[in-house]
Protein backbone atom coordinates (compact mmCIF):
# COMPACT_ATOMS: atom_id res chain seq x y z
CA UNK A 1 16.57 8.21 -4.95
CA UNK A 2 18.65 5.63 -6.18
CA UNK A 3 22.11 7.09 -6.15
CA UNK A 4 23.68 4.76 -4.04
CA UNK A 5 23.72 1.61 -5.91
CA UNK A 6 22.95 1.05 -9.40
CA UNK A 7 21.71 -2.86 -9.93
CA UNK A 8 20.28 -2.33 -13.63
CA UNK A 9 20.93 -3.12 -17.00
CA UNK A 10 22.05 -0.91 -19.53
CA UNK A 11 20.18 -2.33 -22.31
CA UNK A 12 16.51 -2.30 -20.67
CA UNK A 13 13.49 -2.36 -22.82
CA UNK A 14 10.73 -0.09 -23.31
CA UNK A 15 8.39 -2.16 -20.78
CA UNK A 16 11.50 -2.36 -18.43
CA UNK A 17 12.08 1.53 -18.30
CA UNK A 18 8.71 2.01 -17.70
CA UNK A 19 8.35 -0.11 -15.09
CA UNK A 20 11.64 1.09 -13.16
CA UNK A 21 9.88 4.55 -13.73
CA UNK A 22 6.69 3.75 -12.14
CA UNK A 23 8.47 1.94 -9.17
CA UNK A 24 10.75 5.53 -9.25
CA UNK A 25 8.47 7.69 -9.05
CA UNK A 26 6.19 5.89 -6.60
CA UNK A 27 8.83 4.49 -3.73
CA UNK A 28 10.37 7.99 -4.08
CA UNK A 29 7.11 9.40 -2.06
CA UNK A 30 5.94 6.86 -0.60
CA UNK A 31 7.44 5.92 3.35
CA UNK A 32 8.46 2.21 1.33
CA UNK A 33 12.26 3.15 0.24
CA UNK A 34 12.52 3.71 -3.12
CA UNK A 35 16.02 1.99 -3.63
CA UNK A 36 15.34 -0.96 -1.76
CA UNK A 37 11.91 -1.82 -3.94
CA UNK A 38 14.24 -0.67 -7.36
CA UNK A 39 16.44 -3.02 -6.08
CA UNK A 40 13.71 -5.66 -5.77
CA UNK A 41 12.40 -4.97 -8.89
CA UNK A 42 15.36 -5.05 -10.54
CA UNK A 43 16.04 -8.75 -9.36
CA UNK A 44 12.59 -9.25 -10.64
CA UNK A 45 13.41 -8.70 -14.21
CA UNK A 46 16.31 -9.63 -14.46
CA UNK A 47 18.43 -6.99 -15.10
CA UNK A 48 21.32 -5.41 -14.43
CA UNK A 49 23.02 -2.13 -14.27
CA UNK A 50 21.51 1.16 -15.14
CA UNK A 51 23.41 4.07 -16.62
CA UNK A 52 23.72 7.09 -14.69
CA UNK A 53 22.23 9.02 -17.96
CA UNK A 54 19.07 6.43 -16.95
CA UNK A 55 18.88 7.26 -13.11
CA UNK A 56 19.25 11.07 -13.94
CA UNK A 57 16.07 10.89 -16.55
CA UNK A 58 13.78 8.99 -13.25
CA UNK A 59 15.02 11.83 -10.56
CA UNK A 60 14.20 14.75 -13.43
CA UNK A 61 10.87 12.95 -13.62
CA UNK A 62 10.27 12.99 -9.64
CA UNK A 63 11.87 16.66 -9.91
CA UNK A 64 9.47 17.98 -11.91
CA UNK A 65 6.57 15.99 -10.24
CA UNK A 66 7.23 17.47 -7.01
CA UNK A 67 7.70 20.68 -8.12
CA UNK A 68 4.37 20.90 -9.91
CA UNK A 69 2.42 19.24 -7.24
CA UNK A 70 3.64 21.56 -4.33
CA UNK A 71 4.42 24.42 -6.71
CA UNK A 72 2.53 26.66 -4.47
CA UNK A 73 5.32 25.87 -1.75
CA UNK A 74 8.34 26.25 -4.16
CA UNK A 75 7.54 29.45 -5.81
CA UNK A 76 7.89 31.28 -2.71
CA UNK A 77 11.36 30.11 -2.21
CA UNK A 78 12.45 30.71 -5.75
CA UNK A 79 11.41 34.51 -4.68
CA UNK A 80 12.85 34.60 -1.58
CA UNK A 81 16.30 32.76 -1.91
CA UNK A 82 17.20 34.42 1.49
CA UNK A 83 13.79 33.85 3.51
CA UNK A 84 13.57 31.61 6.99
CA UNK A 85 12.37 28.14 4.76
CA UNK A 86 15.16 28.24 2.82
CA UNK A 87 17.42 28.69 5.63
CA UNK A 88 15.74 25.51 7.19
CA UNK A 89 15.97 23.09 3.73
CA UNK A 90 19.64 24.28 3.59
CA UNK A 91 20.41 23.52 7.18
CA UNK A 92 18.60 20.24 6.81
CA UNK A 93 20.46 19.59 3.63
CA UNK A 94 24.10 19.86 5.24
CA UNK A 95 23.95 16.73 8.19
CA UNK A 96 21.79 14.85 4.73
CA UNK A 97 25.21 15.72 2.41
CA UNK A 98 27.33 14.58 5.24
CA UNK A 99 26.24 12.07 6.46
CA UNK A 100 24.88 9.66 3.12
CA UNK A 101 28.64 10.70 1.76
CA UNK A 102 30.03 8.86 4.22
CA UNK A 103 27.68 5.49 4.04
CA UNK A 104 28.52 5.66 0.24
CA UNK A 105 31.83 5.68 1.02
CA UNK A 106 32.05 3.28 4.08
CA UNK A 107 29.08 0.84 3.83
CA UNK A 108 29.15 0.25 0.07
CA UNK A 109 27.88 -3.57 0.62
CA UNK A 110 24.90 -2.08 2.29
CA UNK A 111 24.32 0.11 -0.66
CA UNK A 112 24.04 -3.04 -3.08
CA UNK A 113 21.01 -4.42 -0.51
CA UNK A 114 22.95 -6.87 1.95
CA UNK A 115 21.09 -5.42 4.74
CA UNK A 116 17.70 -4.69 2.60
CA UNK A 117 15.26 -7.05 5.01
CA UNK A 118 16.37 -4.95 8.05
CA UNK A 119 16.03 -1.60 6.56
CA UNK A 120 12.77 -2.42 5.79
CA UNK A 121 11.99 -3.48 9.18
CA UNK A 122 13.18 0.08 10.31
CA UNK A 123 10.87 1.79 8.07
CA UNK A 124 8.21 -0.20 9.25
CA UNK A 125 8.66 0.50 13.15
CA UNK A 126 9.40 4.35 12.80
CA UNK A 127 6.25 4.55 10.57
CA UNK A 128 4.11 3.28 13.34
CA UNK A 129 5.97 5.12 16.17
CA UNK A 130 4.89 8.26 14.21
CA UNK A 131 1.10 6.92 14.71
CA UNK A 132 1.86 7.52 18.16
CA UNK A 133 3.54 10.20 18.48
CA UNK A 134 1.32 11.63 16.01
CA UNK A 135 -1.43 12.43 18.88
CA UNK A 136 0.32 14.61 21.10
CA UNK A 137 1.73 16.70 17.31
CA UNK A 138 0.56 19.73 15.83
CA UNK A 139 1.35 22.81 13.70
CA UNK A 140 4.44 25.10 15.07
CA UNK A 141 7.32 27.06 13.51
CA UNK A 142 10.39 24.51 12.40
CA UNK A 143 13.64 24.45 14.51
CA UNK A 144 17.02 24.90 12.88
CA UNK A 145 18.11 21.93 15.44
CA UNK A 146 14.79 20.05 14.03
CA UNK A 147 15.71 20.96 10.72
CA UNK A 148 19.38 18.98 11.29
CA UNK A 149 17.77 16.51 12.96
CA UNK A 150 15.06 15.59 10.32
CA UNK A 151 18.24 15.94 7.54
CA UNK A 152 19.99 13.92 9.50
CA UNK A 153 17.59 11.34 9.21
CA UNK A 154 17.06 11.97 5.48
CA UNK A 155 21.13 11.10 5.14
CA UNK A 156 20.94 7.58 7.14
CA UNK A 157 17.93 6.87 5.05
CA UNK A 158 20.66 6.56 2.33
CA UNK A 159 20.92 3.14 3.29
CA UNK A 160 18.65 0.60 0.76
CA UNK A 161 15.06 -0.50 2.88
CA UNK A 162 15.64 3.04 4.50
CA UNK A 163 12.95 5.17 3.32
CA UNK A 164 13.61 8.70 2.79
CA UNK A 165 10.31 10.15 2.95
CA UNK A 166 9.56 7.82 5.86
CA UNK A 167 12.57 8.69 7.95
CA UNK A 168 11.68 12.40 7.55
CA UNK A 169 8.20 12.09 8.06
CA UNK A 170 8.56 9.84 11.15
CA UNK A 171 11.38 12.22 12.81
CA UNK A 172 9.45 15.42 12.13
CA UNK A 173 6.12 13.70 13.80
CA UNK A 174 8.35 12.37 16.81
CA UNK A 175 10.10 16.21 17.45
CA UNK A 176 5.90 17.14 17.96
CA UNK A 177 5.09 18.67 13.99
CA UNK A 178 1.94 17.39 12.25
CA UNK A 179 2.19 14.86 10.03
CA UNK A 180 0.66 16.81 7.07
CA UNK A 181 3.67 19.84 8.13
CA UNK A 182 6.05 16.90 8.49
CA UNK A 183 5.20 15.80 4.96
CA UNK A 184 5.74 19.23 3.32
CA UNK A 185 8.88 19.66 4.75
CA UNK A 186 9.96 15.80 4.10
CA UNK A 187 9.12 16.52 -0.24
CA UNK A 188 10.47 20.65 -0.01
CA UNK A 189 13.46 18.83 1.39
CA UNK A 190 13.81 15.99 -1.29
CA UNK A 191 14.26 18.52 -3.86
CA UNK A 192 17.60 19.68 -2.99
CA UNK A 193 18.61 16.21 -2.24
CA UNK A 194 17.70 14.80 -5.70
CA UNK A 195 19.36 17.86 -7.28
CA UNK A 196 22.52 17.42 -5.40
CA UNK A 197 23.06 13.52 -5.67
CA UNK A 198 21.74 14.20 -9.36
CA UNK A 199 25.06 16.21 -9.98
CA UNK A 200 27.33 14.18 -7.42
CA UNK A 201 26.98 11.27 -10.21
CA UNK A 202 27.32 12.67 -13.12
CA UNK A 203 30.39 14.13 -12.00
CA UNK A 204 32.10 10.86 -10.67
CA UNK A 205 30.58 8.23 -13.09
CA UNK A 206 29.52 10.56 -16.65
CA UNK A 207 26.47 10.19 -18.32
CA UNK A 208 26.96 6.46 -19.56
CA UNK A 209 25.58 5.03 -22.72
CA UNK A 210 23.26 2.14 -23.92
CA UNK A 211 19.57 2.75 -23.49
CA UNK A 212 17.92 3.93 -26.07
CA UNK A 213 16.41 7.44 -26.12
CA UNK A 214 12.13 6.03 -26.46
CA UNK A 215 13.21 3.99 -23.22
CA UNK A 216 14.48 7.18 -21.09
CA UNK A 217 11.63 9.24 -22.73
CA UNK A 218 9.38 6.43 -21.32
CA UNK A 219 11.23 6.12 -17.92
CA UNK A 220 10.79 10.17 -17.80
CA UNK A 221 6.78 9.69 -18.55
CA UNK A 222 6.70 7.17 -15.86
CA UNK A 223 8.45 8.63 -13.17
CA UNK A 224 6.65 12.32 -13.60
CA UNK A 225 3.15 10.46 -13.42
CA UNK A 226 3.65 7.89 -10.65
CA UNK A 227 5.42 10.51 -8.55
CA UNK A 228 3.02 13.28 -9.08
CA UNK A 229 0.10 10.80 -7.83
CA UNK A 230 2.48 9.77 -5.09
CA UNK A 231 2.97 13.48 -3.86
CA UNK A 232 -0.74 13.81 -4.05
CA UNK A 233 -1.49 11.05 -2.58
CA UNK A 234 0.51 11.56 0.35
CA UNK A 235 -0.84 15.16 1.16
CA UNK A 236 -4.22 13.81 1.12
CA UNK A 237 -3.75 10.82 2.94
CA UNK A 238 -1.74 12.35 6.08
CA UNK A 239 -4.73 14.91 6.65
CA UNK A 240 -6.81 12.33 8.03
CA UNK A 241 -4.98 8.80 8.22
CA UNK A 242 -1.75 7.24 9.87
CA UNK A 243 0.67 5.74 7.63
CA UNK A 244 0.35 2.19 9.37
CA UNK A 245 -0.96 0.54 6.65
CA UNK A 246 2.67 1.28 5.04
CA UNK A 247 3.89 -0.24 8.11
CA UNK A 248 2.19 -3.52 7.51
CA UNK A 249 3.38 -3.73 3.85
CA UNK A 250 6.61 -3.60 4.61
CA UNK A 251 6.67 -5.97 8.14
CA UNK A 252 4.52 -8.37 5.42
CA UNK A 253 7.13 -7.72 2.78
CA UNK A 254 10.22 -8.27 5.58
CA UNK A 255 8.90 -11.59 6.27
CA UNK A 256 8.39 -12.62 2.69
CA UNK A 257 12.19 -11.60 2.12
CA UNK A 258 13.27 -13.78 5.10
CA UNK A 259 11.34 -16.86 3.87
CA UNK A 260 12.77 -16.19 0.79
CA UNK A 261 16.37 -16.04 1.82
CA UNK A 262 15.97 -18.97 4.16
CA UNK A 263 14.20 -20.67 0.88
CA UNK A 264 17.49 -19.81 -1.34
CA UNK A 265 20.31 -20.65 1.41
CA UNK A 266 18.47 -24.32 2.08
CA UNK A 267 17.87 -25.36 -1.12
């Protein structure tokens, strides 16, 4: 998700939108923080703000790819509005609402990446105290209380560096669920949030203007592939492997950011 602090241009190219897409639909999945590597990316470039109109077209993409890869989860709950699973993404949702509402409000300088280098840090320590917490985890009915508790995390994962996926994953494997019943939940659970913050926008900022419609159709294209191999990816990878290779990547990636910082501020 990157509703909490747009760092893009409005008048990206086609290569540009397509790369932002890729990076979208990727970080969304994967326990890196998606708005902390959009962020980087966007530095990369060399570009500035996005429209909302933009950010929308990237979370339809990773809407739709999550939906189609785990479509034998959703349908269910399209059924059953009312059953026990939706009960336990809506209770998860509410501490999520609450809580990134008020780090949008109060920690806006966070939101723009000041603290990027430690959020990535974070990430990288609760990824590889779910490796160990991840042997003594297994299968078992969700908790309301676990439910808040992983939404909760979901909300402070808000925070740029902070991944989403990550923080749910990591919190669901620490309460004692398997990591492949942690990941489930962590992508049901992204749905409503993308939804929700999709909406939130759009209602405070508008639409916006300036990219052209072959760059949001590519950004679309982008973010739908790269996040239905991230999805996939995932599911297959937590059935028989820890995520501390992720954990490396971004400790390697922290350190890289401080020597870069440290390069910047002395020269």
């Amino acid at each position: 998700m990157n509703a909490r602090g747009r760092a893009y241009t409005y008048g990206m190219t086609v290569w540009e939108a397509i790369i932002l897409g890729i990076v979208q639909g990727l970080t969304e999945f994967l326990p890196v923080s998606s708005s902390g590597h959009l962020i980087l990316t966007g530095r990369f470039l060399g570009v500035g703000q996005t429209s909302v109109g933009f950010e929308l077209i990237c979370h339809l993409g990773t809407l739709a790819a999550v939906c189609l890869c785990m479509r034998r989860d959703v349908w269910p709950l399209l059924r059953h509005p009312l059953s026990r699973p939706v009960r336990l993404l809506a209770v998860a949702s509410i501490p999520t609402a609450v809580i990134a509402g008020c780090i949008s409000v109060f920690f806006r300088d966070a939101l723009e990446g000041s603290l990027l280098l430690y959020g990535f840090l974070v990430t990288g320590i609760l990824l590889l105290c779910c490796s160990l917490a991840d042997r003594h985890a297994q299968q078992k009915p969700l908790l309301y209380r676990h439910a808040a508790m992983i939404g909760a995390a979901q909300g402070i994962a808000a925070l740029p560096g902070l991944s989403r996926s990550g923080a749910t994953i990591a919190t669901a494997t620490l309460l004692g669920y398997d990591r492949e019943q942690a990941a489930r939940f962590s992508f049901l659970l992204s749905i409503p949030v993308i939804i929700g913050s999709s909406v939130i926008e759009l209602a405070m900022h508008g639409v916006g203007y300036g990219i052209g419609a072959a760059a949001l159709v590519a950004a679309f294209i982008a973010s739908f592939v790269s996040g239905l191999l991230a999805v996939s990816f995932m599911l297959k990878l937590l059935k028989k492997h820890s995520l501390d290779g992720f954990a490396v990547y971004l400790f390697v990636l922290s350190v890289f950011l401080l020597i870069n910082d440290y390069a910047l501020h002395l020269f």
